[in-house]
N, C-alpha and C. Protein backbone atom coordinates (compact mmCIF):
# COMPACT_ATOMS: atom_id res chain seq x y z
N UNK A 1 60.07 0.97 -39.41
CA UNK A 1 60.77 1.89 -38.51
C UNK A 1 59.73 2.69 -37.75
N UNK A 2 60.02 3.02 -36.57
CA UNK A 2 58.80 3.83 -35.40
C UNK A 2 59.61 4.55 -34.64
N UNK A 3 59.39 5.88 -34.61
CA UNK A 3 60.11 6.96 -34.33
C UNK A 3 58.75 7.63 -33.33
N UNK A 4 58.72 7.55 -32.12
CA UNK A 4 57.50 7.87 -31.36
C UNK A 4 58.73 8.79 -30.21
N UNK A 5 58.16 10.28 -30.54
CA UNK A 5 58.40 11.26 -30.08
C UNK A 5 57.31 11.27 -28.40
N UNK A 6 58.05 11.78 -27.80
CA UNK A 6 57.04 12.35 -26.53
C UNK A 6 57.11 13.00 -25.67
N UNK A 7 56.65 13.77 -24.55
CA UNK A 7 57.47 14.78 -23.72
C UNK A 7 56.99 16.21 -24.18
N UNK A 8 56.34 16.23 -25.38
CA UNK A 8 55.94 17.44 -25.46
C UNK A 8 54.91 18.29 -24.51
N UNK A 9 54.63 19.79 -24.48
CA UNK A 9 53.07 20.08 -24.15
C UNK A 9 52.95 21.65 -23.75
N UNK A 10 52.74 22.32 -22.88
CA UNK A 10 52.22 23.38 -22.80
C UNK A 10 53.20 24.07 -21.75
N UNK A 11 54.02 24.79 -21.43
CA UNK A 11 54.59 25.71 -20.50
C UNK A 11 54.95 26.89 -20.67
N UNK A 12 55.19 27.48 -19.79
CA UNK A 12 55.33 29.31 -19.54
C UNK A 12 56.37 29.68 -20.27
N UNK A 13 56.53 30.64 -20.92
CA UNK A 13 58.02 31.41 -21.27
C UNK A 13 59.29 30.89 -20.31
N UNK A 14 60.32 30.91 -20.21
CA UNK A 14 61.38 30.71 -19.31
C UNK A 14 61.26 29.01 -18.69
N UNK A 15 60.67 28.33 -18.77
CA UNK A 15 60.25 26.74 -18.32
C UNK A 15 61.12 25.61 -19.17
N UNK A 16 60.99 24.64 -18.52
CA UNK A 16 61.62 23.50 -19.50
C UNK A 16 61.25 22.49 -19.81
N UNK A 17 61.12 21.49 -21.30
CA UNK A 17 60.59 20.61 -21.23
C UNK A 17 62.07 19.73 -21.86
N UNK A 18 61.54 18.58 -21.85
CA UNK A 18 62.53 17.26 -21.84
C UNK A 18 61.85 16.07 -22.45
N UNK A 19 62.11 15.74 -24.38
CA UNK A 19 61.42 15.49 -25.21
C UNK A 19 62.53 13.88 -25.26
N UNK A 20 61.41 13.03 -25.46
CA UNK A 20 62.30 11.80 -25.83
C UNK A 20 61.92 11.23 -27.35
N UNK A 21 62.21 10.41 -27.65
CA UNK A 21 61.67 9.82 -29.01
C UNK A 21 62.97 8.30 -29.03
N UNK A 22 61.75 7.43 -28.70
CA UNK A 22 61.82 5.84 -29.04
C UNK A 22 61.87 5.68 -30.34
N UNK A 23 63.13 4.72 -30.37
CA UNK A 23 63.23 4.35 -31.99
C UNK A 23 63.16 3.14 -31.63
N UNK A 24 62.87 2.51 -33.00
CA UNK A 24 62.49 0.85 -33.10
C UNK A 24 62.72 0.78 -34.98
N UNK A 25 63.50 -0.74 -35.02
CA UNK A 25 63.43 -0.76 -36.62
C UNK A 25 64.59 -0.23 -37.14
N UNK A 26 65.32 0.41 -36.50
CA UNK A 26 66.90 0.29 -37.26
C UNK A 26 68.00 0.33 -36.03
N UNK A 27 69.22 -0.10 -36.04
CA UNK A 27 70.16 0.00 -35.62
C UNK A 27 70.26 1.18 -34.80
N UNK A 28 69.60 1.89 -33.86
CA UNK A 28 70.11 3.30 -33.77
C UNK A 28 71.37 3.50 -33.30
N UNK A 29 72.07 2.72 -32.17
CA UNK A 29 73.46 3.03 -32.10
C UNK A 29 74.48 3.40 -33.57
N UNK A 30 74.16 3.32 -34.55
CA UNK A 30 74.84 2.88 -36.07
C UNK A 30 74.59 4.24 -36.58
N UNK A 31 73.51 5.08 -35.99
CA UNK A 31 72.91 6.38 -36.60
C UNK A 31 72.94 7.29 -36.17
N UNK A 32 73.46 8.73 -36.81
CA UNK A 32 73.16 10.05 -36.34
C UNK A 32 71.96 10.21 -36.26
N UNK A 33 71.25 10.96 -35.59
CA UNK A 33 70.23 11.39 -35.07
C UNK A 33 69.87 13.05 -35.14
N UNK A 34 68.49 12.94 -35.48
CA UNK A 34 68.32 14.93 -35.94
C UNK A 34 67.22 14.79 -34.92
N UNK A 35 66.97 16.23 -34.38
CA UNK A 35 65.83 16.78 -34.33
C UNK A 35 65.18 18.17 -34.96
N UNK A 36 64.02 18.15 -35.18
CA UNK A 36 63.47 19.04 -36.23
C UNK A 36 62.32 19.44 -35.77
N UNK A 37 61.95 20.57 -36.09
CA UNK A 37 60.56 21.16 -35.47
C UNK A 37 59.95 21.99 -36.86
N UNK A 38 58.61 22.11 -36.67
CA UNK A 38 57.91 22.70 -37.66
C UNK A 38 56.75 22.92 -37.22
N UNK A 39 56.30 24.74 -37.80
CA UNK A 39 54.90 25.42 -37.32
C UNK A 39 54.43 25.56 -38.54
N UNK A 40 53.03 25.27 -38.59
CA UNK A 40 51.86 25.27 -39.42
C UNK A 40 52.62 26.17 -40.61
N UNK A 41 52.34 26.04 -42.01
CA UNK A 41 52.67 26.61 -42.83
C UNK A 41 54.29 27.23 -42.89
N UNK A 42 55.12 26.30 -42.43
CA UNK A 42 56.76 26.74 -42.18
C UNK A 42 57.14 25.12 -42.66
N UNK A 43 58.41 25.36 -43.17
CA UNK A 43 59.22 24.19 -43.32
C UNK A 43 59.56 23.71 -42.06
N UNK A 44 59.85 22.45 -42.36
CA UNK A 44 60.52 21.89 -41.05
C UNK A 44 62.57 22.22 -41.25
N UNK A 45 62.00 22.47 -39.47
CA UNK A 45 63.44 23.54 -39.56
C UNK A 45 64.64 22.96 -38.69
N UNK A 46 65.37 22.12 -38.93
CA UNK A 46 66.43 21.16 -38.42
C UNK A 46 66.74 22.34 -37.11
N UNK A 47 66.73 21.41 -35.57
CA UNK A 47 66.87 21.92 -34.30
C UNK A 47 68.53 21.73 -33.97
N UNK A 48 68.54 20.06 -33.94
CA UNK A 48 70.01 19.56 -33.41
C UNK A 48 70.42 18.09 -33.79
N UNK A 49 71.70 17.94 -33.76
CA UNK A 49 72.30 16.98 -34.18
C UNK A 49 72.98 15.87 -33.14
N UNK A 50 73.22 14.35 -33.16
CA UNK A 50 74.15 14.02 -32.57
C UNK A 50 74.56 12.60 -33.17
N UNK A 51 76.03 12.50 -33.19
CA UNK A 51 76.54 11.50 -33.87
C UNK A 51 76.20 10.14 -33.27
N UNK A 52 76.84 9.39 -33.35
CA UNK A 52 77.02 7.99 -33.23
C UNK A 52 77.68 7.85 -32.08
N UNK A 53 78.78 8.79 -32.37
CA UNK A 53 79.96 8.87 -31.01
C UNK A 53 78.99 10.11 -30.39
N UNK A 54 77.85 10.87 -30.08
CA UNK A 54 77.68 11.54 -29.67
C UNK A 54 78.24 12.86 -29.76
N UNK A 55 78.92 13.16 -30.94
CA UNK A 55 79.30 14.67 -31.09
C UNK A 55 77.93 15.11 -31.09
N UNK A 56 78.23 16.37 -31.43
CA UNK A 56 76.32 17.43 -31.24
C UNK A 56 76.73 18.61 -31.78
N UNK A 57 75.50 18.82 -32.57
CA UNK A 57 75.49 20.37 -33.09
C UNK A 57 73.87 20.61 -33.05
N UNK A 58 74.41 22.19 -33.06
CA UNK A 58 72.97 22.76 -32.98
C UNK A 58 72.47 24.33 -33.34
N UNK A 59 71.31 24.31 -33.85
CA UNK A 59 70.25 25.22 -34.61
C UNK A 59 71.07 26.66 -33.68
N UNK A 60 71.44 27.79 -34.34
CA UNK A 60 71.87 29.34 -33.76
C UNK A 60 70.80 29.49 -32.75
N UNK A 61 69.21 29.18 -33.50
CA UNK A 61 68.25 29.36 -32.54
C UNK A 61 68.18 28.70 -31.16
N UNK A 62 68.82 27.70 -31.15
CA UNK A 62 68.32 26.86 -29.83
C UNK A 62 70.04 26.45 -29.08
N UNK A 63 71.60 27.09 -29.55
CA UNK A 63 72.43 27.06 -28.92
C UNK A 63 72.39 27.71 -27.58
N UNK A 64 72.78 26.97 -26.53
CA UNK A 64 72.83 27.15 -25.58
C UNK A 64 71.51 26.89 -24.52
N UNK A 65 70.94 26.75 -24.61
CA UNK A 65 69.23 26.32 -24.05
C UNK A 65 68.77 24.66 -24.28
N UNK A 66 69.45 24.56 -25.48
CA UNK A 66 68.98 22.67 -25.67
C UNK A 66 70.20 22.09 -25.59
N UNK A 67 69.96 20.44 -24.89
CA UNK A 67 70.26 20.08 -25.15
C UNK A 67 70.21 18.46 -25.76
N UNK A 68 71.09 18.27 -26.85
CA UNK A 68 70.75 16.56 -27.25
C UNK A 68 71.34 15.71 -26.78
N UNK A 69 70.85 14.65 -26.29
CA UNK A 69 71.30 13.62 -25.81
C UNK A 69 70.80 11.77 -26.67
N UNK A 70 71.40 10.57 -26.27
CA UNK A 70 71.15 9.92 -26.47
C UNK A 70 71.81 8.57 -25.51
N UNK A 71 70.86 7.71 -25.71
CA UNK A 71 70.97 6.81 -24.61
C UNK A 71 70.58 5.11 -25.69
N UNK A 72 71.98 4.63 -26.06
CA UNK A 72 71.98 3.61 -27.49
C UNK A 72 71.24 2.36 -26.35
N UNK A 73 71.74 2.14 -25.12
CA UNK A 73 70.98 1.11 -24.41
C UNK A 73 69.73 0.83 -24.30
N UNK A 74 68.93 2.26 -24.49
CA UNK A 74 67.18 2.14 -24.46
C UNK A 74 66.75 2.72 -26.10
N UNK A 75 67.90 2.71 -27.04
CA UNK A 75 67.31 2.66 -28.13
C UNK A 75 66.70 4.38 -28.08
N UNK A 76 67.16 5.47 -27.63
CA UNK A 76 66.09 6.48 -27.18
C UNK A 76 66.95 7.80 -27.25
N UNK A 77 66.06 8.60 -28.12
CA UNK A 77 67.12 10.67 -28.34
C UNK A 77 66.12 11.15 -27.50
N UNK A 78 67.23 12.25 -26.86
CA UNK A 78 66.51 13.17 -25.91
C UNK A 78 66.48 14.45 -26.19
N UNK A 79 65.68 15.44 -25.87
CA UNK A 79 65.96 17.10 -26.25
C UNK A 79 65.91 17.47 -24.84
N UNK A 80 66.45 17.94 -24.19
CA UNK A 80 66.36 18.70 -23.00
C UNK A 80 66.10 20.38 -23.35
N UNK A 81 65.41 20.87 -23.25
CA UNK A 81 64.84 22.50 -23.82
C UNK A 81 64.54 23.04 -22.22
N UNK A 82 65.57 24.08 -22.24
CA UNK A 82 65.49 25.09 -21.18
C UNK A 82 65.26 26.59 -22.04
N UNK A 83 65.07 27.68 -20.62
CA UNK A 83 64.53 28.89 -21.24
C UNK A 83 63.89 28.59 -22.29
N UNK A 84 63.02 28.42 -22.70
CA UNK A 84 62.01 28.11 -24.05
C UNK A 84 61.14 29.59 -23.86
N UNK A 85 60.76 29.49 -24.87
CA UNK A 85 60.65 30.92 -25.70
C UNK A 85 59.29 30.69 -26.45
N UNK A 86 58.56 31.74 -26.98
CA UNK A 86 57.38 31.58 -27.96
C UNK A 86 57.98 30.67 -28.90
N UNK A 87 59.01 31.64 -29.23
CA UNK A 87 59.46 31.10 -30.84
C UNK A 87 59.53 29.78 -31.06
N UNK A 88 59.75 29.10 -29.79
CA UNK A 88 59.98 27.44 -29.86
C UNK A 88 58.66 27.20 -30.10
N UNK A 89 57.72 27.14 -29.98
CA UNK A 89 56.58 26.67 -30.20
C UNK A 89 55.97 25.48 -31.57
N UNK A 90 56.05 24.87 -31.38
CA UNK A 90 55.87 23.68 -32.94
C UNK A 90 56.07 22.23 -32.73
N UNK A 91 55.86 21.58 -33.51
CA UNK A 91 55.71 20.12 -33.61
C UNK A 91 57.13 19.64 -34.04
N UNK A 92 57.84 18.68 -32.94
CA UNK A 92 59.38 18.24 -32.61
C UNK A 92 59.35 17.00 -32.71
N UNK A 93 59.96 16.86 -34.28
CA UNK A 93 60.33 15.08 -34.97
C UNK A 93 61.48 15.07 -34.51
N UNK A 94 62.10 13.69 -34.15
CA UNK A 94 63.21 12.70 -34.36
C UNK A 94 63.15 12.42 -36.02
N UNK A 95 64.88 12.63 -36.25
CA UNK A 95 64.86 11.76 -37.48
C UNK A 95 66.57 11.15 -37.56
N UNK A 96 66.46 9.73 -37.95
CA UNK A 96 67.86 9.50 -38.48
C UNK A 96 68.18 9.80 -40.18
N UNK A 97 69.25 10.68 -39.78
CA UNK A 97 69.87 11.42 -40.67
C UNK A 97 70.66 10.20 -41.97
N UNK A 98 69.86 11.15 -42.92
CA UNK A 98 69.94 10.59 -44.20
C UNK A 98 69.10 9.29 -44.38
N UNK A 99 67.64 8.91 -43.71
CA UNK A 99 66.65 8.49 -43.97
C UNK A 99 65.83 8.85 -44.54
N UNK A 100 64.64 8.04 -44.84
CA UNK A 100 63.41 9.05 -45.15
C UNK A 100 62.39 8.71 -44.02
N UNK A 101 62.87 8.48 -42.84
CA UNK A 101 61.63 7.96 -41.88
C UNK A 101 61.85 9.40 -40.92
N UNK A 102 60.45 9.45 -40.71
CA UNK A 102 59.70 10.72 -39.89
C UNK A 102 58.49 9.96 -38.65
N UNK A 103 58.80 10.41 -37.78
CA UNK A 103 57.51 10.00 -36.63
C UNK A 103 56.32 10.71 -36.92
N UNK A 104 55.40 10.61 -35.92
CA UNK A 104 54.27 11.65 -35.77
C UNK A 104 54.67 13.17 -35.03
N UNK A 105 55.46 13.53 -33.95
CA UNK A 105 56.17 14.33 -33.84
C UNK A 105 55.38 14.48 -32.42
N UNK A 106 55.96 15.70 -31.52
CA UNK A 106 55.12 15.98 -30.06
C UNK A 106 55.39 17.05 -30.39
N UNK A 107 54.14 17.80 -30.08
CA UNK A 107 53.78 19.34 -29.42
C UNK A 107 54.19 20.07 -28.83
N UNK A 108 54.51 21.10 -29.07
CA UNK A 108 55.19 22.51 -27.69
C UNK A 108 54.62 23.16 -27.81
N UNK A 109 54.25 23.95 -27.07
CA UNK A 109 53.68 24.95 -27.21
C UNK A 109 54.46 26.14 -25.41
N UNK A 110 55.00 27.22 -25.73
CA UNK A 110 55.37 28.02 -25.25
C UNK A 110 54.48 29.31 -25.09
N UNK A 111 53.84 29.22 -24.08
CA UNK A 111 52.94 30.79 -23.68
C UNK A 111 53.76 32.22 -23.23
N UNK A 112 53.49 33.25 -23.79
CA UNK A 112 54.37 34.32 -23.59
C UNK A 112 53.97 34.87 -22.39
């Protein structure tokens, strides 16, 4: 399984970035889909959700500013992150829910 996150990187307070992550190696139409972020010495802290049928839920922290998407034709989850904030700042895995597979993850970083 290959879970290759990307889209991450460096922008201003109030800016937006738009994170994808290619899956390969399982069914993904068949799978809910998480995204998760984590800063140095913090757990990784579940962002957002989306079903199969595309329902969606999401982190108190990041309602209303993100959003998840998915696209089963290119195999591919999206984060769309508006107004981004310090606090967003951290390393943003894809994961299908109730696996144990994890990518390498992409970078944010939010300047105040």
């Amino acid at each position: 399984v290959q879970l290759q996150a990307s889209g991450g990187g460096l922008v201003q307070a109030g800016e937006s970035l738009r994170l994808s992550c290619a899956v390969s190696g399982i069914i993904f139409s068949f799978n809910s889909m998480d995204w998760y972020r984590q800063t140095p010495g913090e757990q990784r802290e579940w962002v957002a959700s989306i079903t199969r049928h595309s329902s969606t839920n999401y982190a108190d922290a990041v309602k209303g500013r993100f959003t998840i998407s998915r696209d089963n034709a290119k195999n591919t989850l999206y984060l769309q992150m508006n107004s981004l904030k310090a606090e967003d700042t951290a390393v943003y895995f894809c994961h299908p829910f109730g696996t144990p597979f994890w990518g390498q993850g992409t970078l944010v970083t939010v300047s105040s």
